[in-house]
C-alpha atoms as a PDB file:
ATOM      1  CA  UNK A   1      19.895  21.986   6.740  1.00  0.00           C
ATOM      2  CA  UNK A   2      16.586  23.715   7.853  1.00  0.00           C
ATOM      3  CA  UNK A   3      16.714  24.284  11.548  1.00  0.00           C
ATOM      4  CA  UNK A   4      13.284  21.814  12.212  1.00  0.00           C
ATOM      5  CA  UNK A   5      14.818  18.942  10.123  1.00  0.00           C
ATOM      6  CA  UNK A   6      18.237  19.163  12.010  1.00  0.00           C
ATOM      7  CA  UNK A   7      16.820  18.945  15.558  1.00  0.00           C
ATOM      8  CA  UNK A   8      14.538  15.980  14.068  1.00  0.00           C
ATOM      9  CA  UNK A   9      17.772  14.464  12.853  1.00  0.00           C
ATOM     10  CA  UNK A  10      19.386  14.704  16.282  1.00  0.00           C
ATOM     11  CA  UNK A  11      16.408  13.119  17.847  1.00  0.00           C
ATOM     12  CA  UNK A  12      16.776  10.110  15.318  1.00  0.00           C
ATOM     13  CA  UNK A  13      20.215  10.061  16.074  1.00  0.00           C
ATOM     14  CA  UNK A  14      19.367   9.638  19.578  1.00  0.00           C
ATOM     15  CA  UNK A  15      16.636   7.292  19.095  1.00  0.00           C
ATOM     16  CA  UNK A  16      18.067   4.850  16.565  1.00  0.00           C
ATOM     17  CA  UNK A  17      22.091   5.003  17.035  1.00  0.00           C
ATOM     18  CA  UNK A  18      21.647   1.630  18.782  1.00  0.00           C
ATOM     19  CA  UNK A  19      20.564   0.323  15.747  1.00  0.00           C
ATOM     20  CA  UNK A  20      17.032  -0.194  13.858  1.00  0.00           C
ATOM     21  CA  UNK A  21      17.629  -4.083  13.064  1.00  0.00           C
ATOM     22  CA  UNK A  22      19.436  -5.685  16.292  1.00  0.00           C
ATOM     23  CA  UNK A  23      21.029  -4.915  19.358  1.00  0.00           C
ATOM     24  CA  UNK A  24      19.828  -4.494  22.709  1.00  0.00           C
ATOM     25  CA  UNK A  25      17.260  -1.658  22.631  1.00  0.00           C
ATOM     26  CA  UNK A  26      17.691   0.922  24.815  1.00  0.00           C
ATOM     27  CA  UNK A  27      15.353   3.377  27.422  1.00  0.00           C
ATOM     28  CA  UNK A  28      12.356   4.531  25.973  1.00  0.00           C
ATOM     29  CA  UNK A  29      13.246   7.870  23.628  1.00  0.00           C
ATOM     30  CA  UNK A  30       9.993   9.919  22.237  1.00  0.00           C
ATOM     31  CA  UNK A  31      11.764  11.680  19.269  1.00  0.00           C
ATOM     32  CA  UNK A  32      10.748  15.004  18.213  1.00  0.00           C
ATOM     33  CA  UNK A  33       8.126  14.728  15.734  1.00  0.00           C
ATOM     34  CA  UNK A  34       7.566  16.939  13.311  1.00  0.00           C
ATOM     35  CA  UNK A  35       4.430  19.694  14.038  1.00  0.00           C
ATOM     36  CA  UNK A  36       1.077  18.219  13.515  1.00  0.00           C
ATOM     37  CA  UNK A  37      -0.437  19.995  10.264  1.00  0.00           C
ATOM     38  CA  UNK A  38      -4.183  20.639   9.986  1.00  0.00           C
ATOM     39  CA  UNK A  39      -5.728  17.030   8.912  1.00  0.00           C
ATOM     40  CA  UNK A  40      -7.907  17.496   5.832  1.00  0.00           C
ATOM     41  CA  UNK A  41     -11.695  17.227   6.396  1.00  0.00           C
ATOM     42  CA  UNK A  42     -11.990  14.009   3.498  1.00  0.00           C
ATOM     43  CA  UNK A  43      -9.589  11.632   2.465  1.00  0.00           C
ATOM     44  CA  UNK A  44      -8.584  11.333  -0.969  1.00  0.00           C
ATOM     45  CA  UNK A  45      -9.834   8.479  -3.260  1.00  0.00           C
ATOM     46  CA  UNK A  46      -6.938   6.790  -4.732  1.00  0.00           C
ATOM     47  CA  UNK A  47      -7.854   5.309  -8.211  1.00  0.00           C
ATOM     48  CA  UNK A  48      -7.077   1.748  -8.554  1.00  0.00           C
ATOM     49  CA  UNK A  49      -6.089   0.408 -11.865  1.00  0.00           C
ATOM     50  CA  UNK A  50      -8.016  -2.280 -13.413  1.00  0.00           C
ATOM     51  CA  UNK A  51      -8.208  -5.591 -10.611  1.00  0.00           C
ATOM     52  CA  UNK A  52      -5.183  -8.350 -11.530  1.00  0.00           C
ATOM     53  CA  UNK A  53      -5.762 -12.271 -11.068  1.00  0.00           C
ATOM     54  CA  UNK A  54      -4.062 -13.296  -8.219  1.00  0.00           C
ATOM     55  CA  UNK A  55      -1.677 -16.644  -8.103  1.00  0.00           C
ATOM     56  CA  UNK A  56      -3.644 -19.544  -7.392  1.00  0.00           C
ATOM     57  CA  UNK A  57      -0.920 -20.995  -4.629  1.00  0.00           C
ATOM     58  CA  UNK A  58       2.358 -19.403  -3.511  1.00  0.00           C
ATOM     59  CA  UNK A  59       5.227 -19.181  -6.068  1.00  0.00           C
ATOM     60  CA  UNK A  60       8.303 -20.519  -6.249  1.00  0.00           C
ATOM     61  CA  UNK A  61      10.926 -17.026  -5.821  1.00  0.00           C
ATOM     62  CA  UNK A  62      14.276 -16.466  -7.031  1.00  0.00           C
ATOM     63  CA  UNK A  63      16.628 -13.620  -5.330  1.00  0.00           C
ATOM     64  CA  UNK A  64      19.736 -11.745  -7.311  1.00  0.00           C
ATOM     65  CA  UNK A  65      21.896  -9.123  -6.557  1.00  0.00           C
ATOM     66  CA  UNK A  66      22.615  -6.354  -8.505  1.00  0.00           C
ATOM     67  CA  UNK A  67      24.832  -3.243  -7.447  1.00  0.00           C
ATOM     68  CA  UNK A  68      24.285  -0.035  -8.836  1.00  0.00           C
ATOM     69  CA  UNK A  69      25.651   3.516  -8.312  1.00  0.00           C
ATOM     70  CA  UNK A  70      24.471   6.779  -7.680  1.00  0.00           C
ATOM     71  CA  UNK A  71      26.902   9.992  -7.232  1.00  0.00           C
ATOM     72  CA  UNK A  72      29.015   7.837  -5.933  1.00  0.00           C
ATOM     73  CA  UNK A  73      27.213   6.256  -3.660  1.00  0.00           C
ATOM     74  CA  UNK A  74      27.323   2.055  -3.659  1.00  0.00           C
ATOM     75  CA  UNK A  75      23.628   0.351  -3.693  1.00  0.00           C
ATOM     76  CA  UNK A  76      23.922  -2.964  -3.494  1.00  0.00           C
ATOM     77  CA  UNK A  77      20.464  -4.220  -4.392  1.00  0.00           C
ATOM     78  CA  UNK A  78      18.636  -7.677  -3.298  1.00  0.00           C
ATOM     79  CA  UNK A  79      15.838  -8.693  -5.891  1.00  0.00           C
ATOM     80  CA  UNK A  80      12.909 -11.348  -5.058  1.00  0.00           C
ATOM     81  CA  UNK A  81      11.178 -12.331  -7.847  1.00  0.00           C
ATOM     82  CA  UNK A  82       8.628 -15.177  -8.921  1.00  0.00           C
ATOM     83  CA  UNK A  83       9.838 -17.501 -11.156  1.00  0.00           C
ATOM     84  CA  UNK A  84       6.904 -17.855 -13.466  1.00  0.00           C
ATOM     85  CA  UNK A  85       7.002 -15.867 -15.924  1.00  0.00           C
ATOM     86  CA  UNK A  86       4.524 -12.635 -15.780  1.00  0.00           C
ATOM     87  CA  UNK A  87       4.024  -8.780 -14.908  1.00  0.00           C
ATOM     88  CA  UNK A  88       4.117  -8.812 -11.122  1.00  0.00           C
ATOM     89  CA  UNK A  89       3.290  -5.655  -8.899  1.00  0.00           C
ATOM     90  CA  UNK A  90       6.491  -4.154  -6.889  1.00  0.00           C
ATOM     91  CA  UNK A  91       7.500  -3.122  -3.557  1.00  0.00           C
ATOM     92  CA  UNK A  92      10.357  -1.451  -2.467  1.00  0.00           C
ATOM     93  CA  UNK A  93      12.094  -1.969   0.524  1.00  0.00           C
ATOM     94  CA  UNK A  94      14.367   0.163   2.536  1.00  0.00           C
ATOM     95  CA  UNK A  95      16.178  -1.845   6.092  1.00  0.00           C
ATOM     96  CA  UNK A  96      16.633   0.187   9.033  1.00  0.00           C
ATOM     97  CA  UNK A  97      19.399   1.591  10.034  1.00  0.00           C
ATOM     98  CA  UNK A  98      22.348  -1.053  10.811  1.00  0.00           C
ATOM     99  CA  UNK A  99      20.215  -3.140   9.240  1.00  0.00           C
ATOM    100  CA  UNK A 100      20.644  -5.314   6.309  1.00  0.00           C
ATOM    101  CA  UNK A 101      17.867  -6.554   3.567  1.00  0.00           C
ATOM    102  CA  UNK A 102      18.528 -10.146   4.221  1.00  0.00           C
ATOM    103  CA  UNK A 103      17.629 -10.210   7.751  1.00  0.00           C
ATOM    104  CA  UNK A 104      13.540  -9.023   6.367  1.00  0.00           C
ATOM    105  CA  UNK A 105      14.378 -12.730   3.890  1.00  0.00           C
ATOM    106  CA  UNK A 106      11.356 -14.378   5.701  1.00  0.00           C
ATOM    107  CA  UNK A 107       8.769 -11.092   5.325  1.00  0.00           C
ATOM    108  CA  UNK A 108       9.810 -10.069   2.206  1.00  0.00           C
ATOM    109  CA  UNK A 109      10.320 -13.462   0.497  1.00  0.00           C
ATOM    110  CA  UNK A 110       6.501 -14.116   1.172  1.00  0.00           C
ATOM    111  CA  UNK A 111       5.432 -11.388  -0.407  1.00  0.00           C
ATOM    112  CA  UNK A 112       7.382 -12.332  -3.588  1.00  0.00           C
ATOM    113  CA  UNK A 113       5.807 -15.648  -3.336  1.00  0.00           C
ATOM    114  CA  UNK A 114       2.327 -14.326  -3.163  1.00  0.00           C
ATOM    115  CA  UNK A 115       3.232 -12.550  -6.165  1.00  0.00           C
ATOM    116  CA  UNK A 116       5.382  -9.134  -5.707  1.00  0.00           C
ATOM    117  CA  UNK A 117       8.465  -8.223  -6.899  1.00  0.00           C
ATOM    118  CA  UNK A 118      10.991  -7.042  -4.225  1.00  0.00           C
ATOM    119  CA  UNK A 119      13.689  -4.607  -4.595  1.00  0.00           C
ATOM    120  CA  UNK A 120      15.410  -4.297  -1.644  1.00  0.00           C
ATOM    121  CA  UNK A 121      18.934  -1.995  -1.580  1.00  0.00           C
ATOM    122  CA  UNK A 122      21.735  -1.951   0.990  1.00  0.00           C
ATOM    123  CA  UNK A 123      22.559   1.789   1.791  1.00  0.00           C
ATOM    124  CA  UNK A 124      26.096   2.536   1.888  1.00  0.00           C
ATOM    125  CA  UNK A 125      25.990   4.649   5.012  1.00  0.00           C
ATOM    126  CA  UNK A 126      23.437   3.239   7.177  1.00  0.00           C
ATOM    127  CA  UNK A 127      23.926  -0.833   6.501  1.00  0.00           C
ATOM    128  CA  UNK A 128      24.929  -3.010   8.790  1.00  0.00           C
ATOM    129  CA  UNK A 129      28.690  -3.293   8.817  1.00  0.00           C
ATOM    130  CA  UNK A 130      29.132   0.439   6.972  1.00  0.00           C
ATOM    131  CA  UNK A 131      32.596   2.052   7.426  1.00  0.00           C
ATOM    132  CA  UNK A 132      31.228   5.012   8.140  1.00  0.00           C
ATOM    133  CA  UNK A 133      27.695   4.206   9.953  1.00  0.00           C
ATOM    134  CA  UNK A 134      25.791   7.380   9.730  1.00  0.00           C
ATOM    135  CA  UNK A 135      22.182   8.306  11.034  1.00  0.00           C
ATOM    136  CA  UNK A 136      22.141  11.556   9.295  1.00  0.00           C
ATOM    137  CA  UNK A 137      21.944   9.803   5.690  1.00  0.00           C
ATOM    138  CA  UNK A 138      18.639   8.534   6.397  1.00  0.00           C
ATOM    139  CA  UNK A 139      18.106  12.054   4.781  1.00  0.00           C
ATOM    140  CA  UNK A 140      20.138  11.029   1.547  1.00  0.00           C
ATOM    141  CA  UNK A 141      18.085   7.839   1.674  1.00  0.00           C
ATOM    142  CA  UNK A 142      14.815   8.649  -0.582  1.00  0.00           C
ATOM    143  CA  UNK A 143      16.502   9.781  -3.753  1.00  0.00           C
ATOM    144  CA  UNK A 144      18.855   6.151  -3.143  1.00  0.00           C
ATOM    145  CA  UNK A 145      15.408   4.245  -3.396  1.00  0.00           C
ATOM    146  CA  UNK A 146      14.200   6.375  -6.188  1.00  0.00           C
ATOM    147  CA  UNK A 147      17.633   5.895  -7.914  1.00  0.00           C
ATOM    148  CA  UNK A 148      17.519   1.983  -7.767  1.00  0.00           C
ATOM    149  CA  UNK A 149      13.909   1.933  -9.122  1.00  0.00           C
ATOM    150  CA  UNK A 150      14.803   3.750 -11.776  1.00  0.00           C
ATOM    151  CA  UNK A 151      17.600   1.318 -12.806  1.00  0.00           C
ATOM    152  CA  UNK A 152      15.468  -2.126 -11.578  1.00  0.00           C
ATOM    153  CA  UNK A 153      12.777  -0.548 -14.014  1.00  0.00           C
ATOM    154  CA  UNK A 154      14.916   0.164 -17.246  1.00  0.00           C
ATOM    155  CA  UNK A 155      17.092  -3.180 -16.636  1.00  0.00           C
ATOM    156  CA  UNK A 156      16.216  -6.633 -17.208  1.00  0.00           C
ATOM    157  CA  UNK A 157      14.134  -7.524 -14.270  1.00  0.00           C
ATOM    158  CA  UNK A 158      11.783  -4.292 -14.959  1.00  0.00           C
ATOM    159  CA  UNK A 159      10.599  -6.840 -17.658  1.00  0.00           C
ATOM    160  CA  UNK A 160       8.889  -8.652 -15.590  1.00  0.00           C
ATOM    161  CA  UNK A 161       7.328  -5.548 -13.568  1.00  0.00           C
ATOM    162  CA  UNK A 162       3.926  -4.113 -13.785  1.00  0.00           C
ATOM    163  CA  UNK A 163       5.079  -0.385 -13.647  1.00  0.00           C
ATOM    164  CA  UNK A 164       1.752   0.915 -12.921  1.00  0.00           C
ATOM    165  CA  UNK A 165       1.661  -1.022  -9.683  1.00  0.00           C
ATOM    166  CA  UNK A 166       4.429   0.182  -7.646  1.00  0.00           C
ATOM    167  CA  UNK A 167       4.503   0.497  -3.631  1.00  0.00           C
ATOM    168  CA  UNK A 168       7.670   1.636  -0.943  1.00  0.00           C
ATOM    169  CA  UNK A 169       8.118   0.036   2.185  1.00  0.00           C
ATOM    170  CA  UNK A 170      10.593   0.140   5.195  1.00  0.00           C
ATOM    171  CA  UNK A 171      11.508  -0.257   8.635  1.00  0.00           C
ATOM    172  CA  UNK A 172      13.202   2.429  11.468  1.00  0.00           C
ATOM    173  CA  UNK A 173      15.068   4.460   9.667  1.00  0.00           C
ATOM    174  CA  UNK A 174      13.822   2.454   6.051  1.00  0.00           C
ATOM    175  CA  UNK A 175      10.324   3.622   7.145  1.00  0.00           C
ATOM    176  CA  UNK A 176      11.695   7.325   7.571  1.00  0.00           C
ATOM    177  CA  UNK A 177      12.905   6.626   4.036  1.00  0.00           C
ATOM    178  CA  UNK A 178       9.626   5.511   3.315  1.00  0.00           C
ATOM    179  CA  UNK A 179       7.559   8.347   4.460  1.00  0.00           C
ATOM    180  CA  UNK A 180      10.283  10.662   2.510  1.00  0.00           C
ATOM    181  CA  UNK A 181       8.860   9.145  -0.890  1.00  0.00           C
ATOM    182  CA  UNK A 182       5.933  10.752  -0.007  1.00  0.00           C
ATOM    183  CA  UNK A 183       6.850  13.406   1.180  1.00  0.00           C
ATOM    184  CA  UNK A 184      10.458  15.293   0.813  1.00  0.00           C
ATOM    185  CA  UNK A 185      11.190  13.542  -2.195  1.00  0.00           C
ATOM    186  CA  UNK A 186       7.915  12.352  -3.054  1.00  0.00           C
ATOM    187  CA  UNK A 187       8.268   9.620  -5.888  1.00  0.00           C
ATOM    188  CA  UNK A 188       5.130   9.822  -8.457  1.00  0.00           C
ATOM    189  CA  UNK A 189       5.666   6.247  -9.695  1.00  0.00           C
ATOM    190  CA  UNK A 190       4.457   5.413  -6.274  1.00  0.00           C
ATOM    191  CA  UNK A 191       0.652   4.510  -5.687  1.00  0.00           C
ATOM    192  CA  UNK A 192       1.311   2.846  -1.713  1.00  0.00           C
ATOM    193  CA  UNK A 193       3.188   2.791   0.911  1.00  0.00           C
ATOM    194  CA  UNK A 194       3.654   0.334   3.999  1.00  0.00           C
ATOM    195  CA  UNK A 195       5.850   1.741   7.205  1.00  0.00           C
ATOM    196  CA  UNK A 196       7.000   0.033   9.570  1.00  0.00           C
ATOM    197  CA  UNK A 197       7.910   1.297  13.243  1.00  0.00           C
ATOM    198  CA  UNK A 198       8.556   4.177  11.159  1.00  0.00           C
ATOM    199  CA  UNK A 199       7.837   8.698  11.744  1.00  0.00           C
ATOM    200  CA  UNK A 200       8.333  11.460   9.370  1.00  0.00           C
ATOM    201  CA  UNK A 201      11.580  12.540  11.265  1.00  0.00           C
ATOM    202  CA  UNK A 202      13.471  14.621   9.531  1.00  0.00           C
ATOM    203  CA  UNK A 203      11.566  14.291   5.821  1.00  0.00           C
ATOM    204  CA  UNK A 204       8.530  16.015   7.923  1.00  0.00           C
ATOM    205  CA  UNK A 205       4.671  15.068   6.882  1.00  0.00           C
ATOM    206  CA  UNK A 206       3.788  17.691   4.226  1.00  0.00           C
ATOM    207  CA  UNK A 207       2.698  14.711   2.236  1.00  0.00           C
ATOM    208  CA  UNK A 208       2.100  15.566  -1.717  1.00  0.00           C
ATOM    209  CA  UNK A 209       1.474  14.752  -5.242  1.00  0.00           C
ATOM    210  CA  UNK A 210      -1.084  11.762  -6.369  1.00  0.00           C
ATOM    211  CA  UNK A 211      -2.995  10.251  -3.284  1.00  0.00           C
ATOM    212  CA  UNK A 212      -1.182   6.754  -2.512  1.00  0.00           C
ATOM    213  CA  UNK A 213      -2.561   4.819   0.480  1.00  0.00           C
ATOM    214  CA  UNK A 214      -0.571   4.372   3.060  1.00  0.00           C
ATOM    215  CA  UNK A 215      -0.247   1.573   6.078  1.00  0.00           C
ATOM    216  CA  UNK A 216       1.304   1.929   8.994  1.00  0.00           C
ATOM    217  CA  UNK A 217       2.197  -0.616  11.762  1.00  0.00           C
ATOM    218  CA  UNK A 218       3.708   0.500  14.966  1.00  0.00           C
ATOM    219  CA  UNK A 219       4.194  -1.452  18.037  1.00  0.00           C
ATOM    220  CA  UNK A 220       2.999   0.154  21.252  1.00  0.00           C
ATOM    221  CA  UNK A 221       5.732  -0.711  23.394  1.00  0.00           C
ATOM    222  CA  UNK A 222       8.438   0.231  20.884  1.00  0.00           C
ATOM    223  CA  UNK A 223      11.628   1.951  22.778  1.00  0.00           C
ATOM    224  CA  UNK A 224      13.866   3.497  19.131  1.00  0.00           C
ATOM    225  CA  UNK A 225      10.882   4.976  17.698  1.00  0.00           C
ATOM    226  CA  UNK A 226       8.209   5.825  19.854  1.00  0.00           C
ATOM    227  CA  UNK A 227       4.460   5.017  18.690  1.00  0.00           C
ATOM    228  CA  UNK A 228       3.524   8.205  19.537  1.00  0.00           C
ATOM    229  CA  UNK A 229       5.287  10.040  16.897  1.00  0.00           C
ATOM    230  CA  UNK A 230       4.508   7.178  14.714  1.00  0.00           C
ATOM    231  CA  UNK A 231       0.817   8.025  15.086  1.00  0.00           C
ATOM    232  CA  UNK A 232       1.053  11.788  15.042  1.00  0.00           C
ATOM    233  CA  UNK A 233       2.812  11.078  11.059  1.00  0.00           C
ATOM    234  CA  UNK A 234       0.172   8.603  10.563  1.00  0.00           C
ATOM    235  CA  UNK A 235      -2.849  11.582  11.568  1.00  0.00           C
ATOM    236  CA  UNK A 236      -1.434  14.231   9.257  1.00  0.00           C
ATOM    237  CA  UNK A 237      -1.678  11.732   6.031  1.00  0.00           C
ATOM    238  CA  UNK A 238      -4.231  12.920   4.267  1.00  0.00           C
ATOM    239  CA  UNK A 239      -5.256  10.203   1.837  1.00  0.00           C
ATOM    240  CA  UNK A 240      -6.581   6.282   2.054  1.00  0.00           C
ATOM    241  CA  UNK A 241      -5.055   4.880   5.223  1.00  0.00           C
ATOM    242  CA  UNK A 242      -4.666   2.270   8.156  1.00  0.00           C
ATOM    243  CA  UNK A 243      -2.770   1.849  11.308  1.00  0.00           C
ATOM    244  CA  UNK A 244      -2.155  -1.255  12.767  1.00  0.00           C
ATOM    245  CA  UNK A 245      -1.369  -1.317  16.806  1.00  0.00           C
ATOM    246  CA  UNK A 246       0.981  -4.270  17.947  1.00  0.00           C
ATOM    247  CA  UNK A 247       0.182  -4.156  21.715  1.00  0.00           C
ATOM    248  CA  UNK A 248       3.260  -4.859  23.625  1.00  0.00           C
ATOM    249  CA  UNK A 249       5.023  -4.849  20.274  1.00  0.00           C
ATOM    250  CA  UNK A 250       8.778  -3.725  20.387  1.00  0.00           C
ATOM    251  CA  UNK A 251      10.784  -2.264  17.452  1.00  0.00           C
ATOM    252  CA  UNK A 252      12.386  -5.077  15.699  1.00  0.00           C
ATOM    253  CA  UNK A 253      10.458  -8.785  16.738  1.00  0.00           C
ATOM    254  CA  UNK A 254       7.525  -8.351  14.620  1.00  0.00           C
ATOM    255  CA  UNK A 255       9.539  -7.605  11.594  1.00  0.00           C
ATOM    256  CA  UNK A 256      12.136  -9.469  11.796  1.00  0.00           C
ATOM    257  CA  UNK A 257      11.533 -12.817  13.595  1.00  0.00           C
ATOM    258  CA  UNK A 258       8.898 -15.252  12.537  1.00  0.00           C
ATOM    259  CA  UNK A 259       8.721 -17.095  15.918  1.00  0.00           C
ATOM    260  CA  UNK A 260       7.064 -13.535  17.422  1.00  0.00           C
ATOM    261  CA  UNK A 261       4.005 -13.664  18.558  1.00  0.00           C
ATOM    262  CA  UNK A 262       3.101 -10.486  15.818  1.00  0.00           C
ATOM    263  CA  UNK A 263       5.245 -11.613  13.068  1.00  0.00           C
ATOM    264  CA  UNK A 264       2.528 -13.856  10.853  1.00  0.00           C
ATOM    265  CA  UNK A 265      -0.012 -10.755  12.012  1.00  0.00           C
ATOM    266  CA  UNK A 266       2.470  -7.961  10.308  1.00  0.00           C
ATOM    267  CA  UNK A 267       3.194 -10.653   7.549  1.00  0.00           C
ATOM    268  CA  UNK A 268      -1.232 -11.340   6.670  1.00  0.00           C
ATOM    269  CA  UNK A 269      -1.713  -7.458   7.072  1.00  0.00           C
ATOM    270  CA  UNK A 270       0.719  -6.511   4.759  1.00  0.00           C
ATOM    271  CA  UNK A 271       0.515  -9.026   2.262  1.00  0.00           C
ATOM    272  CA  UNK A 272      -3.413  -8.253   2.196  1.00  0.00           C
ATOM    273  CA  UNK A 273      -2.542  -4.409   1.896  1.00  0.00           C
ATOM    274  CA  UNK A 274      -0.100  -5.491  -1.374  1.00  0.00           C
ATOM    275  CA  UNK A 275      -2.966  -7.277  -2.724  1.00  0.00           C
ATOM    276  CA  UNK A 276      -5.703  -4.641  -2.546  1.00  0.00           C
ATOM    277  CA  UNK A 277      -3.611  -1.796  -3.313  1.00  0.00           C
ATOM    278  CA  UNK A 278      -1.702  -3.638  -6.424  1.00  0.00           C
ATOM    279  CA  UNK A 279      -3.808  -6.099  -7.007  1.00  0.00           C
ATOM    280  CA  UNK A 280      -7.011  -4.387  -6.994  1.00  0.00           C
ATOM    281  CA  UNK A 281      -8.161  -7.281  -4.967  1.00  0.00           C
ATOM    282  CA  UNK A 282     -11.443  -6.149  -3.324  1.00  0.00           C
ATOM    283  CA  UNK A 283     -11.533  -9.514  -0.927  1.00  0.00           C
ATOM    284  CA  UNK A 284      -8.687  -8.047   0.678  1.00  0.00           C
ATOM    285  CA  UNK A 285     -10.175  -5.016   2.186  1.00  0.00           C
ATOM    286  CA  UNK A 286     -12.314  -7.311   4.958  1.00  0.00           C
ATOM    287  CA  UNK A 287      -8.902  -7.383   6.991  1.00  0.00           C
ATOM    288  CA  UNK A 288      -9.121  -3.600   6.998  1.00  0.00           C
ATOM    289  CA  UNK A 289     -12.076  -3.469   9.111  1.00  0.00           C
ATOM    290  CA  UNK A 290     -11.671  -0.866  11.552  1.00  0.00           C
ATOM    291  CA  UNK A 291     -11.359  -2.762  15.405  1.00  0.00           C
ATOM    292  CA  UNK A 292      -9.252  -1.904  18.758  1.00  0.00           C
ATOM    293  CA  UNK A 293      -6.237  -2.463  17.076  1.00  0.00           C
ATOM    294  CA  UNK A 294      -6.352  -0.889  13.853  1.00  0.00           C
ATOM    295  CA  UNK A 295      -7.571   2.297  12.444  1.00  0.00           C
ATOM    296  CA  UNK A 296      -8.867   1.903   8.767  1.00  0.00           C
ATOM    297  CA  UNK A 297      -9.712   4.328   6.289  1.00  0.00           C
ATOM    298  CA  UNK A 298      -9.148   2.412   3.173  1.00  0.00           C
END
C-alpha cells in the first residue's frame, strides 16, 4: 500500500470505525484528505445521450435479491426495479460502512419509482453484522461495485436496463467507494456520480477517463467525515458538478431517515440530478441554480 493511501486509510479508520449507518457519532474527526491537485481552468462538457420521456406518475417497484461472487468475496445484491416493463436508467449504490442497503429502502426506493433501476450490494467486509468488520476494504470496495454491474448487466434484470445511462452512488465509506469509480478504479460504463457525506480517502482525487458529472451533498455539521475534506474532493473534480450544503446536517439523518428535516431536500436533489443526467431532462437543471447552499456547475 502506497504510503499516502495508508495514512488516508488510518484516518478513515479513525473517522468511521463507529460506523457510517448508525450508532452514536462520535467527536468531530477532520480526516486526512488527500493533497489538493491544481483545479483545471474549464470544466468538461459531458455529452448527454439523446433526452428519455419521463414516467408520467411514480411507479409501482419491485425489489430481489441476488448474490453473486467475486474472488471469493460474497455480494449479496438488493435490486429495485419498476414494474412496467421498459429500459430504465441505473444507479448503483454502495452503504456505508456497518451499514446495510435496506436501511437507504425509503431514498433509494423513490428513485426506482421515479424511474431508476437500483443495484444496491452488501459488502462482505464492511456490512452491518460482518464477521470480520473491516474499514480497510473500503479499498477492495470499487472493483465489488464494478463486479456486480457487470453481472446485473449480463443477467436477467440487465434486460430491462438502459446501459448507456448508468450512474454510482454511496454513502461514508459507499461514497469513498463512489469517488473510487472515478477515480482508482475508474469504471467507463459510468456517465454520473452522486456522493454522499463522502471524500476521496484513500482512492485519492486524480479523477480520469470520460467526464461524468458528479454531485455531492455533505452536511456541515457532520462529525465521521468532515465537510471539509468533503469539499476539498469536491474542488479537485474537474468536470460538470454541484455541491449541496446541509447546514447543521450530521452524517447519517439526511440519508437515512425521512422524518429529518433534510431528508425530502437530499431525496428532490438527487432524484432531479438522476433525471438530468440519465434522463436528459433539461427541466431538471432549474434546481441546480447556484444559491448559499449549493455550488452548481452543471
Amino acid at each position: 500500500m502506497r504510503p499516502r493511501i495508508a495514512i488516508a486509510t488510518v484516518a478513515l479508520s479513525a473517522a468511521l470505525t463507529a460506523g457510517c449507518s448508525g450508532g452514536t457519532a462520535p467527536a468531530q474527526v477532520t480526516p486526512t484528505a488527500t493533497p489538493t491537485g491544481t483545479a483545471m481552468p474549464r470544466l468538461a462538457a459531458v455529452e448527454l445521450p439523446p433526452p428519455l420521456a419521463l414516467p408520467a406518475s411514480p411507479l409501482s417497484v419491485s425489489s430481489q435479491q441476488v448474490t453473486y461472487t467475486r474472488e471469493g468475496r460474497t455480494l449479496r445484491t438488493l435490486v429495485w426495479a419498476p414494474d412496467r416493463p421498459g429500459h430504465y436508467p441505473a444507479v448503483l449504490f454502495s452503504h456505508g460502512l456497518n451499514g446495510a442497503p435496506e436501511e437507504f429502502a425509503p431514498l433509494l426506493k423513490g428513485w426506482a419509482q421515479a424511474g431508476f433501476v437500483v443495484i444496491a450490494p452488501a459488502y462482505p467486509n464492511t456490512t452491518r453484522g460482518a464477521p470480520n468488520l473491516d474499514v480497510y476494504d473500503v479499498l477492495n470496495q470499487p472493483a465489488d461495485a464494478s463486479f456486480v454491474l457487470g453481472q446485473v448487466l449480463a443477467g436477467p434484470i440487465g434486460r430491462r436496463i438502459d446501459a448507456k445511462r448508468l450512474a454510482a452512488a454511496g454513502h461514508s465509506a459507499g461514497a469513498i467507494t463512489t469517488v473510487g469509480l472515478f477515480t482508482v478504479g475508474r469504471d467507463p460504463r459510468l456517465r454520473a456520480g452522486i456522493i454522499l457525506a463522502g471524500s476521496g480517502l484513500g482512492v485519492g482525487t486524480d479523477f480520469s477517463g470520460t467526464p461524468a458529472a458528479l454531485f455531492f451533498v455533505h452536511g456541515d455539521a457532520d462529525p465521521l467525515v468532515s465537510y471539509a475534506s468533503g469539499k476539498a474532493t469536491y474542488d479537485d473534480v474537474p468536470w460538470a458538478k454541484a455541491m449541496l450544503t446541509i447546514p447543521g446536517g450530521n452524517h447519517n439523518d439526511p440519508y437515512l431517515h425521512p422524518e429529518s428535516p433534510a431528508f425530502q431536500t437530499v431525496a428532490d436533489s438527487t432524484l432531479q440530478f438522476l433525471r438530468l443526467e440519465l434522463y436528459g431532462d433539461q427541466a431538471a437543471r432549474s434546481t441546480f441554480t447556484p444559491s448559499a447552499d449549493l455550488d452548481a456547475h452543471l
